[in-house]
PDB file of N, CA and C in Angstrom:
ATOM      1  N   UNK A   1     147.653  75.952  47.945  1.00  0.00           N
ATOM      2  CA  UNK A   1     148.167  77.103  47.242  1.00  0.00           C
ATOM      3  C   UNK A   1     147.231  77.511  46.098  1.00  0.00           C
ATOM      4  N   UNK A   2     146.899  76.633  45.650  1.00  0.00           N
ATOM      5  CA  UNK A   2     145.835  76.707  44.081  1.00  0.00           C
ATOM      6  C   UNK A   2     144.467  77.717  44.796  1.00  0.00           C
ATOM      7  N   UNK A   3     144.055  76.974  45.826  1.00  0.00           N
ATOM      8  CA  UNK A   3     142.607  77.531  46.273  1.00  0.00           C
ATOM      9  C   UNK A   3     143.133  78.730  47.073  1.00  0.00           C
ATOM     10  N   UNK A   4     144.060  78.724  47.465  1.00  0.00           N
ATOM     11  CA  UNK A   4     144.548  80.699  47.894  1.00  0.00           C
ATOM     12  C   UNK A   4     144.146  81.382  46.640  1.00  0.00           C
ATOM     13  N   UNK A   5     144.900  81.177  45.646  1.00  0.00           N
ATOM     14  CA  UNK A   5     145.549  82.105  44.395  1.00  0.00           C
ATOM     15  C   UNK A   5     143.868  81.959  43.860  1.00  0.00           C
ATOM     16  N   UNK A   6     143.004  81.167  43.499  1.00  0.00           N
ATOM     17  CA  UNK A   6     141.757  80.942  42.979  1.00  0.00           C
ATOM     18  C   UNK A   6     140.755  81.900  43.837  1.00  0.00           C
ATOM     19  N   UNK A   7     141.179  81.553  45.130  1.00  0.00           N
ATOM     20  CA  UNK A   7     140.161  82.492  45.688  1.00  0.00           C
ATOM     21  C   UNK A   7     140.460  84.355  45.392  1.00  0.00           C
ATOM     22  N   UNK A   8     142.207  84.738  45.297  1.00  0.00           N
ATOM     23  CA  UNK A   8     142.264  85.643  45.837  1.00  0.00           C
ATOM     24  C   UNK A   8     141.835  86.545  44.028  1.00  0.00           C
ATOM     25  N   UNK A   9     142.227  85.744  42.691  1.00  0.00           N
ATOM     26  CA  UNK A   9     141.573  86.069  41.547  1.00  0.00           C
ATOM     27  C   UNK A   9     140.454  86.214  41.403  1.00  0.00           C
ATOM     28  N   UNK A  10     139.534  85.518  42.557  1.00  0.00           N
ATOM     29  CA  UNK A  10     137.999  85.627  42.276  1.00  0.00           C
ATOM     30  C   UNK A  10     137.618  87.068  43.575  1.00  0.00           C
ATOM     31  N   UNK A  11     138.417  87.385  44.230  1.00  0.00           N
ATOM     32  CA  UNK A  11     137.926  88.849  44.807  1.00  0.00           C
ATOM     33  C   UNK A  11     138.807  89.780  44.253  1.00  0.00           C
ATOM     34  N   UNK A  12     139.700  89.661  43.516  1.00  0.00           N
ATOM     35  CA  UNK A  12     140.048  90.969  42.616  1.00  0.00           C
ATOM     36  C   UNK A  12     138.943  91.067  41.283  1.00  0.00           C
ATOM     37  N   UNK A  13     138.596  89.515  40.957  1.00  0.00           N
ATOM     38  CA  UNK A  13     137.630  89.816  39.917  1.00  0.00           C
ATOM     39  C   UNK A  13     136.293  90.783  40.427  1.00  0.00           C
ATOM     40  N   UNK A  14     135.855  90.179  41.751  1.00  0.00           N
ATOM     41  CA  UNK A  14     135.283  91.313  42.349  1.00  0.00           C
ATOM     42  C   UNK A  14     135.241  92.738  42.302  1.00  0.00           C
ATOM     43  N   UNK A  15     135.880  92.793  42.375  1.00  0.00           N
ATOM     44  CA  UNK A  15     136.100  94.377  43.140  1.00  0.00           C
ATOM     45  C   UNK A  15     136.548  95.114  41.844  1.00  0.00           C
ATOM     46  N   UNK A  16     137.376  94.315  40.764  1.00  0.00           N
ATOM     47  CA  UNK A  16     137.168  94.728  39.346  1.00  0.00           C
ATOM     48  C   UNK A  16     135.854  95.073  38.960  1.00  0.00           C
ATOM     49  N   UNK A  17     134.807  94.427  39.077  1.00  0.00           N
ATOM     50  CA  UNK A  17     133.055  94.183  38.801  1.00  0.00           C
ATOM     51  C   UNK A  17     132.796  95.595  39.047  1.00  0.00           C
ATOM     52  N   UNK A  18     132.771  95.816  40.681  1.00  0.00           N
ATOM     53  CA  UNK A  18     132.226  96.248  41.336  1.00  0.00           C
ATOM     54  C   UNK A  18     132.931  97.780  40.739  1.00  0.00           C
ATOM     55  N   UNK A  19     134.037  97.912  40.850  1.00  0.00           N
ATOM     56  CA  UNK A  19     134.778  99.003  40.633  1.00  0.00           C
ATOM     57  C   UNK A  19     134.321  99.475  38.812  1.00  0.00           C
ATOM     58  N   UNK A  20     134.026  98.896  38.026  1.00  0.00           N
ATOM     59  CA  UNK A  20     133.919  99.464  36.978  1.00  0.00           C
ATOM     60  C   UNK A  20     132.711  99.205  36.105  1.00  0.00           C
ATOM     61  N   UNK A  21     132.003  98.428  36.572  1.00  0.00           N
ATOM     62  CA  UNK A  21     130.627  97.959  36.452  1.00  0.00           C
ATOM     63  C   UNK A  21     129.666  99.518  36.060  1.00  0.00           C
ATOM     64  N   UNK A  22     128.281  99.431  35.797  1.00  0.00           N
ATOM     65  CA  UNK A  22     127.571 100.515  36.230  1.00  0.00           C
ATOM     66  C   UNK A  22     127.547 101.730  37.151  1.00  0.00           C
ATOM     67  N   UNK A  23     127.792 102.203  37.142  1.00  0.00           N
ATOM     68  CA  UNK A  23     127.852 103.336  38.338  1.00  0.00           C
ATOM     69  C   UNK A  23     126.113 104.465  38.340  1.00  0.00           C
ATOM     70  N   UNK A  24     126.126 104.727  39.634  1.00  0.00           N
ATOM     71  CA  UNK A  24     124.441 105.310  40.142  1.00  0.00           C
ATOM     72  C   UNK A  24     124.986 106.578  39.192  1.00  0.00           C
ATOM     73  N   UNK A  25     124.028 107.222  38.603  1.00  0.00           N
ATOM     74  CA  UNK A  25     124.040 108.051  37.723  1.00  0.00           C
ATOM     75  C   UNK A  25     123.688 109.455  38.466  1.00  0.00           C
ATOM     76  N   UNK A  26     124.585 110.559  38.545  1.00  0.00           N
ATOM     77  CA  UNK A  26     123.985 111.974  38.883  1.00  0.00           C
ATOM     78  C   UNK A  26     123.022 112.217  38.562  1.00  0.00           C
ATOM     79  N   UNK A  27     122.293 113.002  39.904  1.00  0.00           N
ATOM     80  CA  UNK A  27     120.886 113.546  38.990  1.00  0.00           C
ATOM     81  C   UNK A  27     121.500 114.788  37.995  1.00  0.00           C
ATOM     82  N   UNK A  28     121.167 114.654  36.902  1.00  0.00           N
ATOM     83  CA  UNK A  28     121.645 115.737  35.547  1.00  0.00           C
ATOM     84  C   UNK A  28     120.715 116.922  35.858  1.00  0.00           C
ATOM     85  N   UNK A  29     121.178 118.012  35.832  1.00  0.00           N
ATOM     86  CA  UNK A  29     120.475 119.147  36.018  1.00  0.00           C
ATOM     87  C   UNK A  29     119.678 119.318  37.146  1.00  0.00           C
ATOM     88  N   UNK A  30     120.440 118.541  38.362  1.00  0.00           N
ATOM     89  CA  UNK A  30     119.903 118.900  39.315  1.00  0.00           C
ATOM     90  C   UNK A  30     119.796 120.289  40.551  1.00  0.00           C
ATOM     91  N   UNK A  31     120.699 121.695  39.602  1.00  0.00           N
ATOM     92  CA  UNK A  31     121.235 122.755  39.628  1.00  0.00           C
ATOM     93  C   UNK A  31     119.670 123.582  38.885  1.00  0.00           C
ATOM     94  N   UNK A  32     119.429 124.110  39.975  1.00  0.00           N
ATOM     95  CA  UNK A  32     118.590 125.463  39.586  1.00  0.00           C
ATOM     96  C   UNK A  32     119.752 126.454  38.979  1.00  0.00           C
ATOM     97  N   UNK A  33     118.927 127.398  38.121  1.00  0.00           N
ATOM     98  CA  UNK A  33     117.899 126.777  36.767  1.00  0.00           C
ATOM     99  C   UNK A  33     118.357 126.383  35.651  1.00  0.00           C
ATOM    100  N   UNK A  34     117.587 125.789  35.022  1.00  0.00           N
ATOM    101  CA  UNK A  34     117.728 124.851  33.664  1.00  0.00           C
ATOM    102  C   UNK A  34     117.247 125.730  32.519  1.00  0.00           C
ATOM    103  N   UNK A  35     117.937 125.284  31.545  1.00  0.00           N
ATOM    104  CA  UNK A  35     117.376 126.540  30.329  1.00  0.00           C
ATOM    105  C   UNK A  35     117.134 124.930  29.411  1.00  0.00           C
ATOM    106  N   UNK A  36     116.232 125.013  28.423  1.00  0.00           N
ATOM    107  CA  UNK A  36     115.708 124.217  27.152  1.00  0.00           C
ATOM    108  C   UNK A  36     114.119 124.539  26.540  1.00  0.00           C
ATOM    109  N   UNK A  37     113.812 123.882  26.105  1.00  0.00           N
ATOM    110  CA  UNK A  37     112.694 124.315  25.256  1.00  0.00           C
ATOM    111  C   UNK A  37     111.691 123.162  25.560  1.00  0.00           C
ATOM    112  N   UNK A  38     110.241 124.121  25.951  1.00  0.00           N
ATOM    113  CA  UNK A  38     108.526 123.162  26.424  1.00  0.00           C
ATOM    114  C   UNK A  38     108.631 122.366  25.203  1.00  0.00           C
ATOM    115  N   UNK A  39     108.326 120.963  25.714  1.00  0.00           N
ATOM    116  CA  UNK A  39     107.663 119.679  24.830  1.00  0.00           C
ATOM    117  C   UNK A  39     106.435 119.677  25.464  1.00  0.00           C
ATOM    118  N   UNK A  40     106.135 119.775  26.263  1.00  0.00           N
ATOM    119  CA  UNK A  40     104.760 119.391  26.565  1.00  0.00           C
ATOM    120  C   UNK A  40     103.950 120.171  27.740  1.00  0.00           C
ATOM    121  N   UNK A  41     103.197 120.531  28.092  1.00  0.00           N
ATOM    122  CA  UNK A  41     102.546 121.668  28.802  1.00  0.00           C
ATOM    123  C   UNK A  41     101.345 120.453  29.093  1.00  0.00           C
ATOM    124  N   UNK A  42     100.967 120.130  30.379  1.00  0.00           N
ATOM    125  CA  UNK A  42      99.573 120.537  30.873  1.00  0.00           C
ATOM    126  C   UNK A  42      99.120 121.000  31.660  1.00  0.00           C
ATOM    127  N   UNK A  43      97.861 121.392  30.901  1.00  0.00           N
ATOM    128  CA  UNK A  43      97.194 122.486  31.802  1.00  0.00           C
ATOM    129  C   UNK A  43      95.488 122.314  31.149  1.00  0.00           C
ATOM    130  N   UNK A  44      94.931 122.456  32.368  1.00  0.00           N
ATOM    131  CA  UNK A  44      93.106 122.585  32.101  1.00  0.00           C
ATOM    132  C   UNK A  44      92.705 123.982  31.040  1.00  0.00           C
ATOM    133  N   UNK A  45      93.200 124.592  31.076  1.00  0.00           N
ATOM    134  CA  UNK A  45      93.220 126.169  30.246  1.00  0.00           C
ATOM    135  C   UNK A  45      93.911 127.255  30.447  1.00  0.00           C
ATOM    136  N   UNK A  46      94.227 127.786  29.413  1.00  0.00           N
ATOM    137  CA  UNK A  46      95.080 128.826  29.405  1.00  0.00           C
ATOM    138  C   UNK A  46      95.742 129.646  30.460  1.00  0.00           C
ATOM    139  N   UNK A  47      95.135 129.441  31.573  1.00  0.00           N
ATOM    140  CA  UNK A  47      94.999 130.173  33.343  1.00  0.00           C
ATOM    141  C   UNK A  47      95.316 129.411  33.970  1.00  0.00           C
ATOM    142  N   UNK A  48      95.217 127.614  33.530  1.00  0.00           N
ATOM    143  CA  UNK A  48      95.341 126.754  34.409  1.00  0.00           C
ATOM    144  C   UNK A  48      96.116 125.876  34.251  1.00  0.00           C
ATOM    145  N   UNK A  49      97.686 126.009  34.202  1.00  0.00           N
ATOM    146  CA  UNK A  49      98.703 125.564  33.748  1.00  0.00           C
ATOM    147  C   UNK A  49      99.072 124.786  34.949  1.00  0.00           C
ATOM    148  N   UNK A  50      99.342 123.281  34.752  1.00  0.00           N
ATOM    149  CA  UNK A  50      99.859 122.259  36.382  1.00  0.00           C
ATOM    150  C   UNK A  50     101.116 121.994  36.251  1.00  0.00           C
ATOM    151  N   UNK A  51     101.856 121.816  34.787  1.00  0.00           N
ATOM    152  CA  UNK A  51     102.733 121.259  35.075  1.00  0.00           C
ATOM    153  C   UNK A  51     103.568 121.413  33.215  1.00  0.00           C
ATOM    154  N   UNK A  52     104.813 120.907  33.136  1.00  0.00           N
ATOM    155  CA  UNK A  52     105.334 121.225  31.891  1.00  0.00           C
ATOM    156  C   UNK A  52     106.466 120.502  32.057  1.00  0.00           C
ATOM    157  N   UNK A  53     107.308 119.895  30.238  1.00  0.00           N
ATOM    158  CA  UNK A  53     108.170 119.304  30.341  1.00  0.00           C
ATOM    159  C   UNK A  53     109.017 119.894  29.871  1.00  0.00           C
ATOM    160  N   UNK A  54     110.584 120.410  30.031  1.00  0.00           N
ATOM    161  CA  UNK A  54     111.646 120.882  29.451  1.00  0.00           C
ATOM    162  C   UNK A  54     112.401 119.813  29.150  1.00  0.00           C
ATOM    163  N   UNK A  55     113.034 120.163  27.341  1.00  0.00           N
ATOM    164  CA  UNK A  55     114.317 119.610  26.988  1.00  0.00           C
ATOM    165  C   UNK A  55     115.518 119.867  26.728  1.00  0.00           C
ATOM    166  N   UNK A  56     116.402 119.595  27.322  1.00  0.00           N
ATOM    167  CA  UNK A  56     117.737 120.669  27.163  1.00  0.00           C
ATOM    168  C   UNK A  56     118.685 120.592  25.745  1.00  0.00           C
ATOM    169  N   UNK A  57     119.431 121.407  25.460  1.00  0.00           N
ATOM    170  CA  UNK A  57     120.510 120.883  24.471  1.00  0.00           C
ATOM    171  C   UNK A  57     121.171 119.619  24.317  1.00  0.00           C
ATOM    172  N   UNK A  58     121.467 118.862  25.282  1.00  0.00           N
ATOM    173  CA  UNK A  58     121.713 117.811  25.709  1.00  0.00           C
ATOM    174  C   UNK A  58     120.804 116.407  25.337  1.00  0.00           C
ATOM    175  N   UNK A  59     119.776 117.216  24.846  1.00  0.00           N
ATOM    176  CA  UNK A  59     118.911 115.917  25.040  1.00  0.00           C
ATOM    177  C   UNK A  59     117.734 115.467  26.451  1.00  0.00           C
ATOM    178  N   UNK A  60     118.220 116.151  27.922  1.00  0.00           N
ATOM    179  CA  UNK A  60     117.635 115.272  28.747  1.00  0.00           C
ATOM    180  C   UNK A  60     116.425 116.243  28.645  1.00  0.00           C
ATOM    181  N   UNK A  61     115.778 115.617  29.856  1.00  0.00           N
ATOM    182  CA  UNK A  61     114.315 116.018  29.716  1.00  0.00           C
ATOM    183  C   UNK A  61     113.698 116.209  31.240  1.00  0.00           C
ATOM    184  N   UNK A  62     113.094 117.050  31.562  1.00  0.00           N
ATOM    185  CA  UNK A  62     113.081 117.485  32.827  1.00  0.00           C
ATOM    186  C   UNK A  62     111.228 117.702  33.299  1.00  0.00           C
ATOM    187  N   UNK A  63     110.750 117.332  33.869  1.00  0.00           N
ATOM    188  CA  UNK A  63     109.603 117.696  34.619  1.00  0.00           C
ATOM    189  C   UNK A  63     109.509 118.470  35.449  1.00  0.00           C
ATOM    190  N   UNK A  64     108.681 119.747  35.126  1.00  0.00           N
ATOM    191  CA  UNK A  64     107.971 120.610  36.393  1.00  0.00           C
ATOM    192  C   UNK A  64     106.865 120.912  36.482  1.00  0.00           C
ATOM    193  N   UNK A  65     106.468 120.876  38.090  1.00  0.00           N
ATOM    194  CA  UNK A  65     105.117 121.329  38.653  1.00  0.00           C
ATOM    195  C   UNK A  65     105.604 122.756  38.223  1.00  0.00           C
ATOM    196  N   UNK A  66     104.423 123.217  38.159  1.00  0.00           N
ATOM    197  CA  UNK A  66     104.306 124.675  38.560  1.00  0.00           C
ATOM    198  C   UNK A  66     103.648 125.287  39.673  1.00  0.00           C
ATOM    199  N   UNK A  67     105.018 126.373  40.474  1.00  0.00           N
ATOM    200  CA  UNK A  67     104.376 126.816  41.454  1.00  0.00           C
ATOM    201  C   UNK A  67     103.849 128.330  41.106  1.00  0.00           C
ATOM    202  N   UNK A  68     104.016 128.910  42.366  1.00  0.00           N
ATOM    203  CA  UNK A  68     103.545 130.306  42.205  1.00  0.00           C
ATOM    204  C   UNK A  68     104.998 130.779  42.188  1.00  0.00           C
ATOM    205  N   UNK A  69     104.360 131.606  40.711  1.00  0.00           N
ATOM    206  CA  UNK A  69     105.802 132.193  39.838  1.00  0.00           C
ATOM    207  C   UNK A  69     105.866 133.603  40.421  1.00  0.00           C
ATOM    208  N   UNK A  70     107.427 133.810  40.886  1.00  0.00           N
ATOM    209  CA  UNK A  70     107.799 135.137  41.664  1.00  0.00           C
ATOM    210  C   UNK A  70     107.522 136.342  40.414  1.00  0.00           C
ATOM    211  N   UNK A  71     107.754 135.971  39.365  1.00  0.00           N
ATOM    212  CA  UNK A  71     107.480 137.132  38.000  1.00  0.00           C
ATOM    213  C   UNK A  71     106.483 136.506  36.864  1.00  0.00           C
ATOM    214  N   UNK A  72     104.947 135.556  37.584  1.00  0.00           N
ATOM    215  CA  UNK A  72     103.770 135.821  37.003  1.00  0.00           C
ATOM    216  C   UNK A  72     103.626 136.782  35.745  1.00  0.00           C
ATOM    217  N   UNK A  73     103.627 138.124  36.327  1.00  0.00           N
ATOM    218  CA  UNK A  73     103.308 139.306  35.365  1.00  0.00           C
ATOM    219  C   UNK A  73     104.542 139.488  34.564  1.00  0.00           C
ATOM    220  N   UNK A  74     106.056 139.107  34.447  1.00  0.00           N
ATOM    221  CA  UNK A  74     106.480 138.967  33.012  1.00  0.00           C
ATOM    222  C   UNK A  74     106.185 138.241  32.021  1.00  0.00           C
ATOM    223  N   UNK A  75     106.010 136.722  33.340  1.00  0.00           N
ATOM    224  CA  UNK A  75     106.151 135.408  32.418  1.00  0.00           C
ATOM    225  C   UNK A  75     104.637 134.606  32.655  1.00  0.00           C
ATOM    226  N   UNK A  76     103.525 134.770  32.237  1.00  0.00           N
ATOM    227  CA  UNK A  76     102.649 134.374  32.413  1.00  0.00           C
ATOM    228  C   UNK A  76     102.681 132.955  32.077  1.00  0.00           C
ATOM    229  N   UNK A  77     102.340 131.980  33.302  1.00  0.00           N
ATOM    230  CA  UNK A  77     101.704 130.524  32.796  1.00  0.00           C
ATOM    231  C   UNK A  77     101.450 130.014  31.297  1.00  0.00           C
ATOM    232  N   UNK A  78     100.180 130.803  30.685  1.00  0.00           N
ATOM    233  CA  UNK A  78      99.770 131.035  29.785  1.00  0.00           C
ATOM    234  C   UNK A  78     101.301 130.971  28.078  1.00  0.00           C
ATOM    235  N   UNK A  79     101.768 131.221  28.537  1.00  0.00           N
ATOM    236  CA  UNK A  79     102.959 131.776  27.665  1.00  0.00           C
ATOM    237  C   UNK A  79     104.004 130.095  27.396  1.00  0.00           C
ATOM    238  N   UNK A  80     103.392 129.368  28.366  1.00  0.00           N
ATOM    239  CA  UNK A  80     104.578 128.151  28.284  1.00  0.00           C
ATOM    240  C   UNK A  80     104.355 127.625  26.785  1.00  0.00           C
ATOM    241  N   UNK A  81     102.765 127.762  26.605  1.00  0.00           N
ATOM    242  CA  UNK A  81     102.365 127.393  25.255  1.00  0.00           C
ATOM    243  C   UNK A  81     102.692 127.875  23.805  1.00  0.00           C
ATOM    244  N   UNK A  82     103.068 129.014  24.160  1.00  0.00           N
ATOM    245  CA  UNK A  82     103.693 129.905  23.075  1.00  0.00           C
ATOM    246  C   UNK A  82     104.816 129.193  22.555  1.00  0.00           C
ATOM    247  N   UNK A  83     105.807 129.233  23.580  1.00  0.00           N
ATOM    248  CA  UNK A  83     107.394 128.963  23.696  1.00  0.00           C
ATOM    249  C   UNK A  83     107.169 127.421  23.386  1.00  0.00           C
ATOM    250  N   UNK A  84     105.921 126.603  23.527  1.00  0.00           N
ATOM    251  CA  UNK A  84     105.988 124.816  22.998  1.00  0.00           C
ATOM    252  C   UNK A  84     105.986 125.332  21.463  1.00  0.00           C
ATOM    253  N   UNK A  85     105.094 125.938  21.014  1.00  0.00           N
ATOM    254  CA  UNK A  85     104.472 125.919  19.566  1.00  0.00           C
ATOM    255  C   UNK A  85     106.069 126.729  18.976  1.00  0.00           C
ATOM    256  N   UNK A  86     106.996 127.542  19.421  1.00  0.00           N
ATOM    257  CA  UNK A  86     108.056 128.286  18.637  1.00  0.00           C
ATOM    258  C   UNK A  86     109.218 127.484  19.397  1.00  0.00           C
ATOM    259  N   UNK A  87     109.186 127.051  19.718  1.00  0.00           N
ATOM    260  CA  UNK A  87     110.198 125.974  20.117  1.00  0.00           C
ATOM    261  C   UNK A  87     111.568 126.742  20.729  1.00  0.00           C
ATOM    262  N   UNK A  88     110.938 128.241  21.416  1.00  0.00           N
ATOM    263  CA  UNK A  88     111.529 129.331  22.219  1.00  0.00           C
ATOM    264  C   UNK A  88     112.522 128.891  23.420  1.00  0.00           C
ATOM    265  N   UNK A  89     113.592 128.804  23.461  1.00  0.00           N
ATOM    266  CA  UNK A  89     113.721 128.579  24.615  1.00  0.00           C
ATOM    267  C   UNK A  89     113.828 129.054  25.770  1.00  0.00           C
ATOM    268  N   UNK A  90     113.627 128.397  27.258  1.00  0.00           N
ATOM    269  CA  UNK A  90     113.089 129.120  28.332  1.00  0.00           C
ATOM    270  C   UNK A  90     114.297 128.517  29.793  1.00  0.00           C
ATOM    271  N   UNK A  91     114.111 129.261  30.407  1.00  0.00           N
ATOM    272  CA  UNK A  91     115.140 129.517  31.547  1.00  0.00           C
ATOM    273  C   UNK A  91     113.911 128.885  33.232  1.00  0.00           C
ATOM    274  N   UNK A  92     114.281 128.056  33.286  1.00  0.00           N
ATOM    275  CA  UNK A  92     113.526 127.861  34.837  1.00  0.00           C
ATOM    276  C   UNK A  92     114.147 127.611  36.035  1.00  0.00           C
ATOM    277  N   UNK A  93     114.026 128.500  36.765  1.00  0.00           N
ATOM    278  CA  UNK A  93     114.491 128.106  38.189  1.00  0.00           C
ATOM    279  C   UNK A  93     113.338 127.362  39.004  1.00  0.00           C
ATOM    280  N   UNK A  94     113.744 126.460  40.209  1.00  0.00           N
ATOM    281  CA  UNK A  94     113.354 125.476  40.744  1.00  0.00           C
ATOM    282  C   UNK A  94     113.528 125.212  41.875  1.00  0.00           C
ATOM    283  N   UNK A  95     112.427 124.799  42.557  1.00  0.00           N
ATOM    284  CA  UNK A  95     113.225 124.255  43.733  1.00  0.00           C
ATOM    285  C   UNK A  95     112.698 122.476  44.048  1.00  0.00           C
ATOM    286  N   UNK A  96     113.221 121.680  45.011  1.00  0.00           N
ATOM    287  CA  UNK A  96     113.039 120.279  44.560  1.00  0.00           C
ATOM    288  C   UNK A  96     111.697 120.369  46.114  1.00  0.00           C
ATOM    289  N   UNK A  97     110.655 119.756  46.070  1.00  0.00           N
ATOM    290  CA  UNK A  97     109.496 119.445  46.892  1.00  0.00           C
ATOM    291  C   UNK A  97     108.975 118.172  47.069  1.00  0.00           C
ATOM    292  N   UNK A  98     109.505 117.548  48.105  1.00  0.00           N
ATOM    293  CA  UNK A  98     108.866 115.883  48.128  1.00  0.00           C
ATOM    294  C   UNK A  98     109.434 115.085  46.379  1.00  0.00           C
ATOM    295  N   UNK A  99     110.814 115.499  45.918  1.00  0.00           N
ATOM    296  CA  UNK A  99     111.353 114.777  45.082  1.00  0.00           C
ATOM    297  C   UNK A  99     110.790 115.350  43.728  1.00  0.00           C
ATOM    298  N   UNK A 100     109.842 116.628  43.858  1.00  0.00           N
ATOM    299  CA  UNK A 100     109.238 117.053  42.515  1.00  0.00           C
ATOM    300  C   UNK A 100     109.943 118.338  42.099  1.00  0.00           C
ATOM    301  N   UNK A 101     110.041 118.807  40.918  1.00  0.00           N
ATOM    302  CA  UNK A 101     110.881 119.972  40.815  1.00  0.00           C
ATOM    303  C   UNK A 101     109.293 120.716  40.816  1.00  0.00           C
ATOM    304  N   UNK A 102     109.565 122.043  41.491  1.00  0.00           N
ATOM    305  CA  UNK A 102     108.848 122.714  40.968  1.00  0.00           C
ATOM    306  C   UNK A 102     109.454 124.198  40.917  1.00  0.00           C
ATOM    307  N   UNK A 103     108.488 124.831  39.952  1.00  0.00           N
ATOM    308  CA  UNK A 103     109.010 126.041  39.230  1.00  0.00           C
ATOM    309  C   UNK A 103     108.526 127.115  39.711  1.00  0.00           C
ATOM    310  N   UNK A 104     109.486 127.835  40.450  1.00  0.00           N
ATOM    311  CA  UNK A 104     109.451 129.478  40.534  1.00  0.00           C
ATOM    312  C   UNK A 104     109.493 130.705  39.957  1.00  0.00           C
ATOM    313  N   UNK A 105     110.050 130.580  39.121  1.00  0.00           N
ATOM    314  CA  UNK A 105     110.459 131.506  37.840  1.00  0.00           C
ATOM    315  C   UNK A 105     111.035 130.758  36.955  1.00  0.00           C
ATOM    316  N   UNK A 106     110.368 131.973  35.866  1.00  0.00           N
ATOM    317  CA  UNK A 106     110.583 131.415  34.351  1.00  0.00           C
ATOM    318  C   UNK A 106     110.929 132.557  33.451  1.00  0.00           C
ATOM    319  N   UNK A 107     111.699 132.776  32.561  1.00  0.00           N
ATOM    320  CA  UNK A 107     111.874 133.740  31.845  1.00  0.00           C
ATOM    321  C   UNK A 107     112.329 133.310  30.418  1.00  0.00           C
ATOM    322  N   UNK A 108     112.232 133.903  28.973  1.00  0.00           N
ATOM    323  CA  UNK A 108     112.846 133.861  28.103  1.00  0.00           C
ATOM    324  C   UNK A 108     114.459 133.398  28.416  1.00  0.00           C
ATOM    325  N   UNK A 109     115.012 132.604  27.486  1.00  0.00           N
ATOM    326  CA  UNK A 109     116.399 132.306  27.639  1.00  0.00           C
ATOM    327  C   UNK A 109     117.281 132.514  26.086  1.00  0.00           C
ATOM    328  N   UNK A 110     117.449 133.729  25.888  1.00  0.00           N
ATOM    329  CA  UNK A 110     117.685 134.389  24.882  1.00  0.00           C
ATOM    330  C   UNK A 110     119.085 134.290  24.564  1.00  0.00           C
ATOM    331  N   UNK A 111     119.634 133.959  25.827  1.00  0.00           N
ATOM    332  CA  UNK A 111     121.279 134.073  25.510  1.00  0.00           C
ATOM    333  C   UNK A 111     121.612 132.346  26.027  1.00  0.00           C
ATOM    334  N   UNK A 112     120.399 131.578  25.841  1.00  0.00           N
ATOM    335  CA  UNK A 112     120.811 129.850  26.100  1.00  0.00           C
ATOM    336  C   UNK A 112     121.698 129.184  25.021  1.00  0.00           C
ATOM    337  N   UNK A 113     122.803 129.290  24.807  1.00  0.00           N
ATOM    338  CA  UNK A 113     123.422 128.457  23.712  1.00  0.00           C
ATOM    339  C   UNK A 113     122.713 127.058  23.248  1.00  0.00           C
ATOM    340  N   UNK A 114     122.744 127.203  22.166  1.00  0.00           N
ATOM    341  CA  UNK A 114     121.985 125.361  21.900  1.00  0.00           C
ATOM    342  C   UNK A 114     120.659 124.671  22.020  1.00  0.00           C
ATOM    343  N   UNK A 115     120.069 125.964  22.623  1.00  0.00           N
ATOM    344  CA  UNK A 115     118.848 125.439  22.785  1.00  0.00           C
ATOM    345  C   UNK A 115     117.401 125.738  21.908  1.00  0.00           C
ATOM    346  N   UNK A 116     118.222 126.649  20.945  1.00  0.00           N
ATOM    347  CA  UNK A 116     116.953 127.135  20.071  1.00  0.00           C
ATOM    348  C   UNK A 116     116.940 126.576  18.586  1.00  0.00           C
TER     349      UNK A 116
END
């Protein structure tokens, strides 16, 4: 009777564990697009922008390639640098590529609560 009741406390302790333990974490902002403000930009020169980091109101922090931007001629590459140095915040849509976000459009995010 002892080693019933012992065993059957040690698989509720289980499944207690298991049930409230750590849980796999959502990818956060894994919803095109994300609005926050450039921390970090690189790029070979002004024309040659690869890649950039967004931070949201929240705190998290997001990596994108840059692709070929559908509105280039509003939002020039060039411009991510602006919006790092004024701490502007910016609106990016995305799509996910071999697990990488990359960026399609980008625009001012003027009406982003919290992020400026």
């Amino acid at each position: 009777m002892r080693r019933a009741l012992a065993a059957l406390l040690q698989a509720v302790a289980v499944v207690l564990l298991v049930a409230c333990g750590p849980q796999p974490a959502a990818t956060p902002g894994a919803d095109s697009p994300i609005d926050g403000i450039v921390v970090a930009v690189d790029a070979a020169s002004l024309t040659d922008v690869r890649s950039f980091t967004l931070r949201t109101s929240g705190g998290l922090s997001f990596d994108f390639n840059l692709g070929s931007l559908e509105n280039a001629t509003e939002f020039s590459p060039s411009h991510l640098k602006e919006h790092q140095a004024t701490s502007a915040a910016i609106r990016v849509w995305f799509r996910l590529e071999g697990g990488a976000r990359v960026a399609y459009r980008i625009e001012d995010a003027h009406d982003a609560p919290g992020t400026t």
